[in-house]
C-alpha atoms as a PDB file:
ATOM      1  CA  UNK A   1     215.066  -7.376-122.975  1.00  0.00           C
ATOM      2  CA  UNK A   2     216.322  -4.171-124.244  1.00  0.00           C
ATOM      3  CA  UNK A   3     214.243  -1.593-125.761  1.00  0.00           C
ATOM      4  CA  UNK A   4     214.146  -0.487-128.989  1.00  0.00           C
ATOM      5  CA  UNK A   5     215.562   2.983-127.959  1.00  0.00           C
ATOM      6  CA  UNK A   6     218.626   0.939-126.126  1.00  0.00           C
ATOM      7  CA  UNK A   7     218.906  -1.206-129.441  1.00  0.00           C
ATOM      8  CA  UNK A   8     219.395   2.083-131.760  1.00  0.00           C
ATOM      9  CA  UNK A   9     221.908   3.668-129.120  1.00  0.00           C
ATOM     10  CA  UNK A  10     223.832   0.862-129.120  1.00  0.00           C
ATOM     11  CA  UNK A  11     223.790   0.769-132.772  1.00  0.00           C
ATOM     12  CA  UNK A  12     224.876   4.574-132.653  1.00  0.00           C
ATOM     13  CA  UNK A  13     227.940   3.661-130.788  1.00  0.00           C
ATOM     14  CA  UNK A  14     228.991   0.867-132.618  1.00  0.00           C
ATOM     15  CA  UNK A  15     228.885   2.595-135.574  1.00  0.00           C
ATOM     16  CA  UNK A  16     230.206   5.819-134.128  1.00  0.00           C
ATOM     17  CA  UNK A  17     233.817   3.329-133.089  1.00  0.00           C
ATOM     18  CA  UNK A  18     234.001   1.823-136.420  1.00  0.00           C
ATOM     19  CA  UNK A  19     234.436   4.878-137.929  1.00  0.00           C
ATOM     20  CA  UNK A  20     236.396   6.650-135.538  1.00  0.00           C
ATOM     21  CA  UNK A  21     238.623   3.285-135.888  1.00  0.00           C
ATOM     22  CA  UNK A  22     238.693   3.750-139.879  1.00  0.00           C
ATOM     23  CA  UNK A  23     239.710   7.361-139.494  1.00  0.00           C
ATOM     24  CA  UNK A  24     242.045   7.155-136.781  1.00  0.00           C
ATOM     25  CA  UNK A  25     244.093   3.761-138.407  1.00  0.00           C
ATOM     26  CA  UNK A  26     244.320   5.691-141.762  1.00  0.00           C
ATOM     27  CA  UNK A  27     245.389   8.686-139.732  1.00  0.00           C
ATOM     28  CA  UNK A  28     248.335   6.665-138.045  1.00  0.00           C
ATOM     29  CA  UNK A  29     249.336   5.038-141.246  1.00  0.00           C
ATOM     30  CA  UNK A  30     250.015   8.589-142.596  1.00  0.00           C
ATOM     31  CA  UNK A  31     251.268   9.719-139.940  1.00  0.00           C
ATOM     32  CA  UNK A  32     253.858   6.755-139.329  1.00  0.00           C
ATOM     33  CA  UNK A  33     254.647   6.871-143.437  1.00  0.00           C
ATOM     34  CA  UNK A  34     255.260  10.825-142.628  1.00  0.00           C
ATOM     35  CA  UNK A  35     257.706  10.324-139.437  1.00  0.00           C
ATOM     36  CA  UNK A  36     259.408   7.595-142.040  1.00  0.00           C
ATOM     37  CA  UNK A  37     260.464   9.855-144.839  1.00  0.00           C
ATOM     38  CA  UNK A  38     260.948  12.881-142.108  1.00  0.00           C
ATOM     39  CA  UNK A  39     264.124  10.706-140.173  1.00  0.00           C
ATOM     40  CA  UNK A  40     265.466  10.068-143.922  1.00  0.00           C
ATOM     41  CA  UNK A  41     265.618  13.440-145.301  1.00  0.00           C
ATOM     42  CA  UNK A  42     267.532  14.408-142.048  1.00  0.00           C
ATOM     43  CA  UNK A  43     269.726  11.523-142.398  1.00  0.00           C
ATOM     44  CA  UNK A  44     269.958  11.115-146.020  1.00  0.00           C
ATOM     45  CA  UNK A  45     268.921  14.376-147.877  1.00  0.00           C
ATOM     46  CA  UNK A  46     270.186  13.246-151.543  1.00  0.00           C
ATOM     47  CA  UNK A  47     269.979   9.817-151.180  1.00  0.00           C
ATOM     48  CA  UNK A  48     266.082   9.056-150.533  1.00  0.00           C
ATOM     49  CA  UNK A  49     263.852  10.474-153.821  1.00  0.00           C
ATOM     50  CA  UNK A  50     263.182  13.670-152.294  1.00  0.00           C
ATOM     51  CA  UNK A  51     262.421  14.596-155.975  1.00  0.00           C
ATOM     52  CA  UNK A  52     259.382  13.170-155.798  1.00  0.00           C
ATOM     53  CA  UNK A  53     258.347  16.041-153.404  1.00  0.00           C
ATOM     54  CA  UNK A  54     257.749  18.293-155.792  1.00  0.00           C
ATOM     55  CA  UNK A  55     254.646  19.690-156.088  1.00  0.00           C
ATOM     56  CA  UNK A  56     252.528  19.601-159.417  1.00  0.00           C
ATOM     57  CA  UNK A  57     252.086  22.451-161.726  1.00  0.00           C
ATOM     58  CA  UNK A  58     249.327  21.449-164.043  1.00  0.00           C
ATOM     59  CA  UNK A  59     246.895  20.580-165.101  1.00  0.00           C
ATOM     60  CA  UNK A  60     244.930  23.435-162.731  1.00  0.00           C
ATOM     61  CA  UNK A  61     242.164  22.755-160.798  1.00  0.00           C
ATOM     62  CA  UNK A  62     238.963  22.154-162.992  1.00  0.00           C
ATOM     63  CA  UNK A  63     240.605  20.915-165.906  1.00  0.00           C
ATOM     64  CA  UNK A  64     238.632  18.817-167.803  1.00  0.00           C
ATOM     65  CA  UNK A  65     241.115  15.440-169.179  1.00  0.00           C
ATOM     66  CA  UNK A  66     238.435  13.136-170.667  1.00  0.00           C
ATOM     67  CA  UNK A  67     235.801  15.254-172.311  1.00  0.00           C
ATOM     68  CA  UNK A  68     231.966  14.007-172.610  1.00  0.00           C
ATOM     69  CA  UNK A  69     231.013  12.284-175.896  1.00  0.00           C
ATOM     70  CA  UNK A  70     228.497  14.197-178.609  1.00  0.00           C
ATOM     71  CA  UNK A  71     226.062  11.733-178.165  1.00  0.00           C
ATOM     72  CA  UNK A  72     223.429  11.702-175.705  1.00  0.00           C
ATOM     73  CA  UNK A  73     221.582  10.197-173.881  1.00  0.00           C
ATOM     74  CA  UNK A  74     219.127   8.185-175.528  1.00  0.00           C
ATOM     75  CA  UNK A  75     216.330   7.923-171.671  1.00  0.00           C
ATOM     76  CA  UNK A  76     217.107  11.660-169.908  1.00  0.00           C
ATOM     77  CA  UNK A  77     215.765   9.845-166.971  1.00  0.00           C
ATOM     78  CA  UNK A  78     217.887   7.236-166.786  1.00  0.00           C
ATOM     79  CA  UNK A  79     220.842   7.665-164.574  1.00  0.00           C
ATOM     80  CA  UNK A  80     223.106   5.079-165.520  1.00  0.00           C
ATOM     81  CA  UNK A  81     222.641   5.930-169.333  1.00  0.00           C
ATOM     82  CA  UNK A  82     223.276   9.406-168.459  1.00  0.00           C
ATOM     83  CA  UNK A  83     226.440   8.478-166.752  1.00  0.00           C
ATOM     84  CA  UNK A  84     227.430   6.293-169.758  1.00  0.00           C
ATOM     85  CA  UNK A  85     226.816   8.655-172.148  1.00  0.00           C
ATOM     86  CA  UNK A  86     227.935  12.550-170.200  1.00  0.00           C
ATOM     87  CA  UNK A  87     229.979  11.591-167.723  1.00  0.00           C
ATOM     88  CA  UNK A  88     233.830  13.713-168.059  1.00  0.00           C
ATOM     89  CA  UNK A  89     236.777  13.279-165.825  1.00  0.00           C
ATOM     90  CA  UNK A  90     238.488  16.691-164.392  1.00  0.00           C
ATOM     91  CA  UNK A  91     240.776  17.909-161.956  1.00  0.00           C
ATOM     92  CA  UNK A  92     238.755  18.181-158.344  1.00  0.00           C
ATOM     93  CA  UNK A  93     238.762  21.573-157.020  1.00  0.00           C
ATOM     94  CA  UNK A  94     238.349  22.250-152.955  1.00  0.00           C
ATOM     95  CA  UNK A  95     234.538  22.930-153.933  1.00  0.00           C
ATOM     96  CA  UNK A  96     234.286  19.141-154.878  1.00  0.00           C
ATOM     97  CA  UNK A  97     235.857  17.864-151.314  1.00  0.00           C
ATOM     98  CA  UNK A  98     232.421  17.766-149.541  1.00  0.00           C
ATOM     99  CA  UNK A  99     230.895  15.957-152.497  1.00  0.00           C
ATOM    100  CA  UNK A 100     234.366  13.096-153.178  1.00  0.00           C
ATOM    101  CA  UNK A 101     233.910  12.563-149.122  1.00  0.00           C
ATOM    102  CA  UNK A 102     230.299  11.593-149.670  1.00  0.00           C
ATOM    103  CA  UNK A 103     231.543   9.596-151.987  1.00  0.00           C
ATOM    104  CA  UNK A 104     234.006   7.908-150.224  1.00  0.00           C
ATOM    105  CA  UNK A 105     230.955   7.221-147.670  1.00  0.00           C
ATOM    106  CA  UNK A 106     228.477   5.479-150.039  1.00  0.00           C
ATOM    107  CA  UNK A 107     230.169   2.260-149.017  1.00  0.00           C
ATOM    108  CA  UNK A 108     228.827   2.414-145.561  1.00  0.00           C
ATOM    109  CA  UNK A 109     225.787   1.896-144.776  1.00  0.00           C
ATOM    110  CA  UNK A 110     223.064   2.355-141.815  1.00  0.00           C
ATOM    111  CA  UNK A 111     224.824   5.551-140.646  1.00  0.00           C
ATOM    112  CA  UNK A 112     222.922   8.271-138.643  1.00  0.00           C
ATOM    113  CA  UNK A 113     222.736  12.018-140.078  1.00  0.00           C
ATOM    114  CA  UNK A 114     225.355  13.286-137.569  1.00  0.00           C
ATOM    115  CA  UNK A 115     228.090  10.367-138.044  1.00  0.00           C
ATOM    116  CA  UNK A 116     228.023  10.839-141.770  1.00  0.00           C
ATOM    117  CA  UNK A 117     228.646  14.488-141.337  1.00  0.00           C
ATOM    118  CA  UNK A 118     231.548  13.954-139.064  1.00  0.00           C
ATOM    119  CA  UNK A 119     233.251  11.526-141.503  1.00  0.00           C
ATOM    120  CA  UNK A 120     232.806  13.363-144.172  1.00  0.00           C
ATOM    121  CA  UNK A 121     234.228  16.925-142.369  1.00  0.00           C
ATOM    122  CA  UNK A 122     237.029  14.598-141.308  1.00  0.00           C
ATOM    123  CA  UNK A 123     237.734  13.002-145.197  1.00  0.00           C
ATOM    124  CA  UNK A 124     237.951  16.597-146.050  1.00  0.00           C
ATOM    125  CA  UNK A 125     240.083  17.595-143.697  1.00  0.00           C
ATOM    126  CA  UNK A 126     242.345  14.332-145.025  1.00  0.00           C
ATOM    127  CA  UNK A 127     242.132  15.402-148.781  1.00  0.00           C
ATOM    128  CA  UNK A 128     243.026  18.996-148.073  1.00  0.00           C
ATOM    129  CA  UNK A 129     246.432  17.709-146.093  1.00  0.00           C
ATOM    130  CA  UNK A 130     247.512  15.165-149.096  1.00  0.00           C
ATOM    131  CA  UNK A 131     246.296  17.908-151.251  1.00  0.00           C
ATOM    132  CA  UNK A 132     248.716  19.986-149.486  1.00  0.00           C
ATOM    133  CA  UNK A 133     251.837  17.204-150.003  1.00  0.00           C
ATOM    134  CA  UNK A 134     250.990  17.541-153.777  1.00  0.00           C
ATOM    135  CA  UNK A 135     248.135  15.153-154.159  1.00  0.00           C
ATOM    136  CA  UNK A 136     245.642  15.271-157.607  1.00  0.00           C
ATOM    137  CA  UNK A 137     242.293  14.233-157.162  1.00  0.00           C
ATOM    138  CA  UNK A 138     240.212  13.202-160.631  1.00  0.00           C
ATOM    139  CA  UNK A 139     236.422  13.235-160.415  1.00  0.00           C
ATOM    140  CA  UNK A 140     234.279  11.775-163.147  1.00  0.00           C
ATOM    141  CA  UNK A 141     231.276  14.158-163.035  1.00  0.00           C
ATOM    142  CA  UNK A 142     228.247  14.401-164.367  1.00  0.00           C
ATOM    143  CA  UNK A 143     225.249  16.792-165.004  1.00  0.00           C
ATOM    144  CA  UNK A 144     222.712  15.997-163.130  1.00  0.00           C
ATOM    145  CA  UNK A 145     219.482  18.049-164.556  1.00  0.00           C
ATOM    146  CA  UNK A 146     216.627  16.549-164.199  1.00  0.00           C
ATOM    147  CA  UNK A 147     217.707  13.749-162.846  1.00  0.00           C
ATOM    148  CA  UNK A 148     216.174  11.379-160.055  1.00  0.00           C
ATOM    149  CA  UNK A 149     218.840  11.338-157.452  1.00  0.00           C
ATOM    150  CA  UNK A 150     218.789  10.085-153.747  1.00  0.00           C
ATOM    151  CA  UNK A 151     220.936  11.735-151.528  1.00  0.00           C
ATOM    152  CA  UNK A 152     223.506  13.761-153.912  1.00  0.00           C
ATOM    153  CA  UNK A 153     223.223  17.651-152.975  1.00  0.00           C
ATOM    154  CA  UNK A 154     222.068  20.113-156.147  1.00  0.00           C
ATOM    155  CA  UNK A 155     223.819  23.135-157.211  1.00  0.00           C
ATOM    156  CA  UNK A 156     223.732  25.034-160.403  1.00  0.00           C
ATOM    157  CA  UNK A 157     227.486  24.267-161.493  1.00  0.00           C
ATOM    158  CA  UNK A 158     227.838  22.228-164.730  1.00  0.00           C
ATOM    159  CA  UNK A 159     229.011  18.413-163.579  1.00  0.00           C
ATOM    160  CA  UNK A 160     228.007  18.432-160.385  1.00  0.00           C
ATOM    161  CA  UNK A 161     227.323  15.078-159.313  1.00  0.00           C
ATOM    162  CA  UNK A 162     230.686  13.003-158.858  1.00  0.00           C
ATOM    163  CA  UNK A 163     230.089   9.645-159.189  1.00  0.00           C
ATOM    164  CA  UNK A 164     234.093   8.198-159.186  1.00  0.00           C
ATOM    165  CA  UNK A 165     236.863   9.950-157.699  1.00  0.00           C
ATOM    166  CA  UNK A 166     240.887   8.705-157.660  1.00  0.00           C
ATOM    167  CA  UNK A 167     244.126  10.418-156.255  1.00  0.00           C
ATOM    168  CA  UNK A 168     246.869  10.870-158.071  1.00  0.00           C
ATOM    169  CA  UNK A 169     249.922  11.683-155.818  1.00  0.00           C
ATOM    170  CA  UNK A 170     254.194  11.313-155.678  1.00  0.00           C
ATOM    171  CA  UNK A 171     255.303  11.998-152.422  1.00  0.00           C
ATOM    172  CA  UNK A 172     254.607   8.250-151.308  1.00  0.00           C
ATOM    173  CA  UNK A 173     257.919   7.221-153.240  1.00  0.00           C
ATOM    174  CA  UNK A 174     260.013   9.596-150.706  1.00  0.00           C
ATOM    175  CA  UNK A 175     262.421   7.260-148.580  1.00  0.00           C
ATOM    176  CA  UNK A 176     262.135   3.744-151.106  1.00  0.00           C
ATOM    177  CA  UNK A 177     264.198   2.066-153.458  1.00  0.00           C
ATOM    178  CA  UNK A 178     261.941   3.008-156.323  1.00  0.00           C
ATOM    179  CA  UNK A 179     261.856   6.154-155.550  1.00  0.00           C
ATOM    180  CA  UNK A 180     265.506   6.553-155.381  1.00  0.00           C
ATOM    181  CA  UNK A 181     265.855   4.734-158.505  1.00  0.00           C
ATOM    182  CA  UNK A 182     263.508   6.619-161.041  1.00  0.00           C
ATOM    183  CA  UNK A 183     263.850  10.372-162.020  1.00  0.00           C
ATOM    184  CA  UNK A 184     261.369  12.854-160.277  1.00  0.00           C
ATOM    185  CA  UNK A 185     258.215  13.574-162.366  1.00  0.00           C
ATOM    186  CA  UNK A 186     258.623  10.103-163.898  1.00  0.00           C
ATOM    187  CA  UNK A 187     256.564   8.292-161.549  1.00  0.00           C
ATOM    188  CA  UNK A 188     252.828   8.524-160.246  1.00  0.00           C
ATOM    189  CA  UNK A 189     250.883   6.253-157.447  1.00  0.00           C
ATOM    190  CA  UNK A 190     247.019   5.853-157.579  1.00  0.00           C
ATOM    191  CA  UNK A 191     245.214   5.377-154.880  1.00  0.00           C
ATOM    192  CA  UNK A 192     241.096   5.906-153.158  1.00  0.00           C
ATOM    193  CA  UNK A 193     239.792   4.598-155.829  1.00  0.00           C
ATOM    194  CA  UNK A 194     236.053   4.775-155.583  1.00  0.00           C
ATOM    195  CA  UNK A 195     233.010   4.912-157.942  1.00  0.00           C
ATOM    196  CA  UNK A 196     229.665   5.406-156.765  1.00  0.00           C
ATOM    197  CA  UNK A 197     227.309   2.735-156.328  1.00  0.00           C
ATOM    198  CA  UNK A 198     224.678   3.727-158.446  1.00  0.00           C
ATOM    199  CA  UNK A 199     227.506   4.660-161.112  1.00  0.00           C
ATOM    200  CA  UNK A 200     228.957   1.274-161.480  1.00  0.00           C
ATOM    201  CA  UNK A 201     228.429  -0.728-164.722  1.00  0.00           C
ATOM    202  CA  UNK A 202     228.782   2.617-166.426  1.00  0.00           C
ATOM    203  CA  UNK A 203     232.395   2.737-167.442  1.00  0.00           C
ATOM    204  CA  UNK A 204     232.942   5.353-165.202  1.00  0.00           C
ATOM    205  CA  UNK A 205     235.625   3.440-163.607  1.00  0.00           C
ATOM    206  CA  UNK A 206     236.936   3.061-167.345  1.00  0.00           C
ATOM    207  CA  UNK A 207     236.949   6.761-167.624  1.00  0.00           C
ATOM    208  CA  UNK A 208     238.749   7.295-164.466  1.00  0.00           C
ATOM    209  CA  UNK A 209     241.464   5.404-166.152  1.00  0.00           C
ATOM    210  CA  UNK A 210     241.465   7.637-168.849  1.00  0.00           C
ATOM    211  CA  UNK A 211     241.441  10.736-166.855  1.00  0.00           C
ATOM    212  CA  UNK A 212     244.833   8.850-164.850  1.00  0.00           C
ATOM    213  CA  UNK A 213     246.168   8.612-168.328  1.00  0.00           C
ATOM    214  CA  UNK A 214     245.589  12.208-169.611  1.00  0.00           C
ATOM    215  CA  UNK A 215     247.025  13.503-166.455  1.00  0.00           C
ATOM    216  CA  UNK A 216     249.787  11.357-167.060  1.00  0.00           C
ATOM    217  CA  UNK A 217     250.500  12.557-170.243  1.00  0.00           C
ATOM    218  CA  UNK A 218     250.266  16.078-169.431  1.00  0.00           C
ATOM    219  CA  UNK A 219     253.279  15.855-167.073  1.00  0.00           C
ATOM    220  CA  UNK A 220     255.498  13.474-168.977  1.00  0.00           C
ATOM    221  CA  UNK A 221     254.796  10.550-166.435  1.00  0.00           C
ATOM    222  CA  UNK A 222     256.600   7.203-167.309  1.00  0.00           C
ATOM    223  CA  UNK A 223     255.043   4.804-165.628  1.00  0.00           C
ATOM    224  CA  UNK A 224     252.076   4.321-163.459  1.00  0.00           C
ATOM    225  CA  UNK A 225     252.014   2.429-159.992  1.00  0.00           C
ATOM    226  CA  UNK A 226     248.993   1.405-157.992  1.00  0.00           C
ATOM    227  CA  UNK A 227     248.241  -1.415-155.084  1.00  0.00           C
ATOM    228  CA  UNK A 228     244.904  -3.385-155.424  1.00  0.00           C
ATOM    229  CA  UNK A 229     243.373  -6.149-153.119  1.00  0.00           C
ATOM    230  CA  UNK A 230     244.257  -9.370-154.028  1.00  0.00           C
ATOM    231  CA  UNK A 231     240.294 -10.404-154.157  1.00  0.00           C
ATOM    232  CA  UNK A 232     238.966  -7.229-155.450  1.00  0.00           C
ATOM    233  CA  UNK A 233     238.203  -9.395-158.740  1.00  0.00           C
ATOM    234  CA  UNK A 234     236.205  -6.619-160.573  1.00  0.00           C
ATOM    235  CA  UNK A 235     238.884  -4.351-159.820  1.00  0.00           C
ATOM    236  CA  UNK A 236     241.992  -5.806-160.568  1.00  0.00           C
ATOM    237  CA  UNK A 237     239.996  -6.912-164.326  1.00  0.00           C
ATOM    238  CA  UNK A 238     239.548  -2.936-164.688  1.00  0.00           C
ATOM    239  CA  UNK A 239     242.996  -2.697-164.030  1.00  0.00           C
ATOM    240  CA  UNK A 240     244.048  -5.355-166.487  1.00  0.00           C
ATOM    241  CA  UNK A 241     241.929  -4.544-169.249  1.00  0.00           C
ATOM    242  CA  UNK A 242     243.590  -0.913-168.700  1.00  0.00           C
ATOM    243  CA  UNK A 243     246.868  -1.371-169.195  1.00  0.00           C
ATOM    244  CA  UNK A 244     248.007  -2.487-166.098  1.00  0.00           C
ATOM    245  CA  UNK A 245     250.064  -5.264-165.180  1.00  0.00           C
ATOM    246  CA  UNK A 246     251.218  -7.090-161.788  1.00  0.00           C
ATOM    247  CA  UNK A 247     254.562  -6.929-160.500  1.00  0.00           C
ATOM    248  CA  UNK A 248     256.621  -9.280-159.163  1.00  0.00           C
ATOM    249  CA  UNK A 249     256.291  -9.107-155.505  1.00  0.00           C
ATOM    250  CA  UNK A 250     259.728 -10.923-154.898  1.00  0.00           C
ATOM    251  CA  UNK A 251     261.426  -7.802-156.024  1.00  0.00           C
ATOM    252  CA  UNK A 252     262.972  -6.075-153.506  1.00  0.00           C
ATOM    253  CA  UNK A 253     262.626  -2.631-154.730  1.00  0.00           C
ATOM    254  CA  UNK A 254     258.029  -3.288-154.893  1.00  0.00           C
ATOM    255  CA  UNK A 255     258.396  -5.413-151.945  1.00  0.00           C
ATOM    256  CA  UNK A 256     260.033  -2.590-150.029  1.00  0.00           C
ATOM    257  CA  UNK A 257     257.556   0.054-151.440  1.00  0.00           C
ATOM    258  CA  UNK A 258     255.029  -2.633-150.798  1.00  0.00           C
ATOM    259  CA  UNK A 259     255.856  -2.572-146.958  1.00  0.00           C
ATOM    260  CA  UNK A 260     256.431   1.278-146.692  1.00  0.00           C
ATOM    261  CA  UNK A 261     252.508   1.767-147.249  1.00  0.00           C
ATOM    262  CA  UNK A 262     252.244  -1.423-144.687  1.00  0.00           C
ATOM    263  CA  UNK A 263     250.342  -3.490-147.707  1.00  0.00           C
ATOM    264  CA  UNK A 264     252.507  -6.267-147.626  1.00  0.00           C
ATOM    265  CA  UNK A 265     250.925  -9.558-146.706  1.00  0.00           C
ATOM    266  CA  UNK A 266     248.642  -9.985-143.752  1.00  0.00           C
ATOM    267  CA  UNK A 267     249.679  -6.209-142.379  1.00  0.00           C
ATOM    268  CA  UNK A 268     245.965  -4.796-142.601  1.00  0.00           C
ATOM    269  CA  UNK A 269     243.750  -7.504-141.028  1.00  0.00           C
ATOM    270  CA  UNK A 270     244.841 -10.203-142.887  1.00  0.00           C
ATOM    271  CA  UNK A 271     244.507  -8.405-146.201  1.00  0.00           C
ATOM    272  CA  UNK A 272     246.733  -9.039-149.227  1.00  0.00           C
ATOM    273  CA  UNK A 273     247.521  -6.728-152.077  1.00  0.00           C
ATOM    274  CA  UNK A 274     248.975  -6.748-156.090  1.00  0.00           C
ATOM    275  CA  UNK A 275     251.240  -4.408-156.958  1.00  0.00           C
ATOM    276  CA  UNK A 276     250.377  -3.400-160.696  1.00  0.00           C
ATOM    277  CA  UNK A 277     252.303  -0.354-163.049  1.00  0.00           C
ATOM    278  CA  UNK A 278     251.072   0.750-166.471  1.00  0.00           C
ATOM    279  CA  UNK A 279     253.642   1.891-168.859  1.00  0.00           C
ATOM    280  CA  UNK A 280     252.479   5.210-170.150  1.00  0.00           C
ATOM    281  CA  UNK A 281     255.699   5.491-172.579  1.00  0.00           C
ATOM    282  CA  UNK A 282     257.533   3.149-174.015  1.00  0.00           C
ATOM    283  CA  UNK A 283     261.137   4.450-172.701  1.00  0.00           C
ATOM    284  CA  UNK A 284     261.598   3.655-169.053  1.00  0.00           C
ATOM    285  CA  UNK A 285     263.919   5.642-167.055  1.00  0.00           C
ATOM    286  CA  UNK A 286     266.071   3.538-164.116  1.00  0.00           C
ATOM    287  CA  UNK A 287     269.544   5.415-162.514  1.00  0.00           C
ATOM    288  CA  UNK A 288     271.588   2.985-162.225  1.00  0.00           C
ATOM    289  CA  UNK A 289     272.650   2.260-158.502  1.00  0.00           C
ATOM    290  CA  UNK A 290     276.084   3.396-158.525  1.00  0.00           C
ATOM    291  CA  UNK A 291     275.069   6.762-160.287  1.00  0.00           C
ATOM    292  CA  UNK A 292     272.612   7.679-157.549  1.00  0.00           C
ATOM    293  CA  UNK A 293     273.634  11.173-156.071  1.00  0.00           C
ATOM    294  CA  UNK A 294     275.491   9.506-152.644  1.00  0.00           C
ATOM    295  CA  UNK A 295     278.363   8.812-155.446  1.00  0.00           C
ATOM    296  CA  UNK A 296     277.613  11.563-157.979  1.00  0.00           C
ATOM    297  CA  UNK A 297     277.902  15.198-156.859  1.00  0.00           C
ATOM    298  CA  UNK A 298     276.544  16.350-160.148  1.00  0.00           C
ATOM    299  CA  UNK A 299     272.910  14.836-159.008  1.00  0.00           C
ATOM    300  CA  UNK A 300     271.145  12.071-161.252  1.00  0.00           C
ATOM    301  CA  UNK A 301     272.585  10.291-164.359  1.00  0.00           C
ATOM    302  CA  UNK A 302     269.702   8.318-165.862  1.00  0.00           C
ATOM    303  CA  UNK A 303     269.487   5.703-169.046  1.00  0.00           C
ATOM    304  CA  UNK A 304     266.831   4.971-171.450  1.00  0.00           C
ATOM    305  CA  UNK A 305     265.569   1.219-170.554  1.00  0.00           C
ATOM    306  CA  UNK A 306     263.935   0.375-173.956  1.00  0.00           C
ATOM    307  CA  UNK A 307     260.173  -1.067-173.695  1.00  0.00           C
ATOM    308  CA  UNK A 308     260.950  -4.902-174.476  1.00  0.00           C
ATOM    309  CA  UNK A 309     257.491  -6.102-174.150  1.00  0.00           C
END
């Protein structure tokens, strides 16, 4: 028999690989996407959407994009109505990385004090380096006052407890078709995705999706890309009733960007993935393929590709 002391230190260890497993599989994916767009700008400097490198100006960190309604909330006491009702989507700032990685956590469960403390050090360490390649991260927020709350930390800030979080980055079209084939600053990809437990049912996913669309509009983003799992049902409804619509997976150009993030078919564990885009204006910018800068010294040549839907 094994005691109960065995039992929880087996536990411990279990759970201590299954992280370290998470974290260092997302680590090599990054790493092997980074190596990928390294041996193409040496190779290819022009010729591989290096535009899309650029770092983002604005909006600054702290900027709120989807302000709270006037009304309240009709039970002070009741979290979810207090979400529904206050919640506002903003730019994260560095201060917020502790709190979106505790976030990112809430999935897990069962977790000892010390684990959860080295995953989230570790997801902050992540968000700083995307943050670094010209990653956005959007929280929806809330003020917490007052409030019965589990595990969220207190401070005296206005919209303190995040409750959704989403990254808005570019430099995941370097070295791909479509990013070769689209102006830079044209383009954004959406991904971590997450909304608290406690927060769902609120429309703070909904919100999220606002805040995505603010940002957008701020920098003159075209169009809007984002990969979702194939059986994340509620998820890919959000998407839909946002705007969003599936691509065709048979086209080269998403099937290659597909398989540069290794979410084509079956590549993690068997897992299968949509490729959706949302439109944010209704004039589409393409270069045509035998205008891209390996036979144009003058750099891009776009054209308008009127919205025909």
């Amino acid at each position: 028999p094994v005691s109960g002391g065995s039992t929880a230190a087996v536990k411990k260890c279990i759970v201590q690989s299954t992280i370290d497993a998470f974290l260092e599989t997302q680590n090599e994916l990054r790493l092997a996407r980074q190596r990928s767009i390294q041996s193409v700008i040496i190779q290819e400097p022009q010729v591989i959407g290096s535009q899309h490198l650029a770092l983002p100006v604005t909006p600054s960190p702290g900027t709120v994009l989807v302000h709270q309604p006037r009304s309240k909330a009709t039970n002070p006491m009741d979290v979810q109505d207090r979400i529904r009702k206050n919640a506002v989507v903003r730019v994260s700032t560095m201060k917020d990385d502790m709190e979106i990685a505790k976030l990112r956590l809430s999935v897990f469960s069962d977790f000892t004090p010390e684990i959860k403390l080295q995953f989230q050090r570790r997801s902050c360490e992540v968000l700083g380096h995307r943050r670094m390649k010209g990653a956005t991260c959007l929280v929806a927020s809330v003020n917490y006052y007052n409030t019965d709350l589990e595990y969220e930390s207190y401070d005296e800030s206005p919209h303190n407890w995040i409750v959704g979080s989403v990254e808005c980055s570019t430099h995941e079209f370097a070295g791909t078709q479509l990013g070769m084939r689209r102006p830079g600053g044209s383009i954004l990809y959406i991904t971590e995705v997450a909304v608290a437990p406690r927060a769902r049912r609120t429309g703070a996913g909904t919100k999220l999706l606002q805040g995505i669309d603010e940002l957008a509009r701020v920098r003159k983003i075209e169009t809007v890309y984002l990969h979702v799992d194939v059986v994340n049902t509620a998820a890919c409804k959000l998407y839909e009733k946002g705007g969003y619509e599936i691509l065709d997976y048979d086209d080269p150009i998403y099937n290659e960007f597909t398989t540069q993030l290794n979410l084509h078919d079956g590549a993690t564990k068997g897992r299968n993935h949509y490729m959706l885009q949302k439109k944010i204006t209704k004039q589409q910018t393409w270069f045509e393929p035998e205008l891209l800068p390996e036979n144009n010294e003058q750099g891009f040549i776009g054209f308008e590709v009127p919205d025909l839907i």
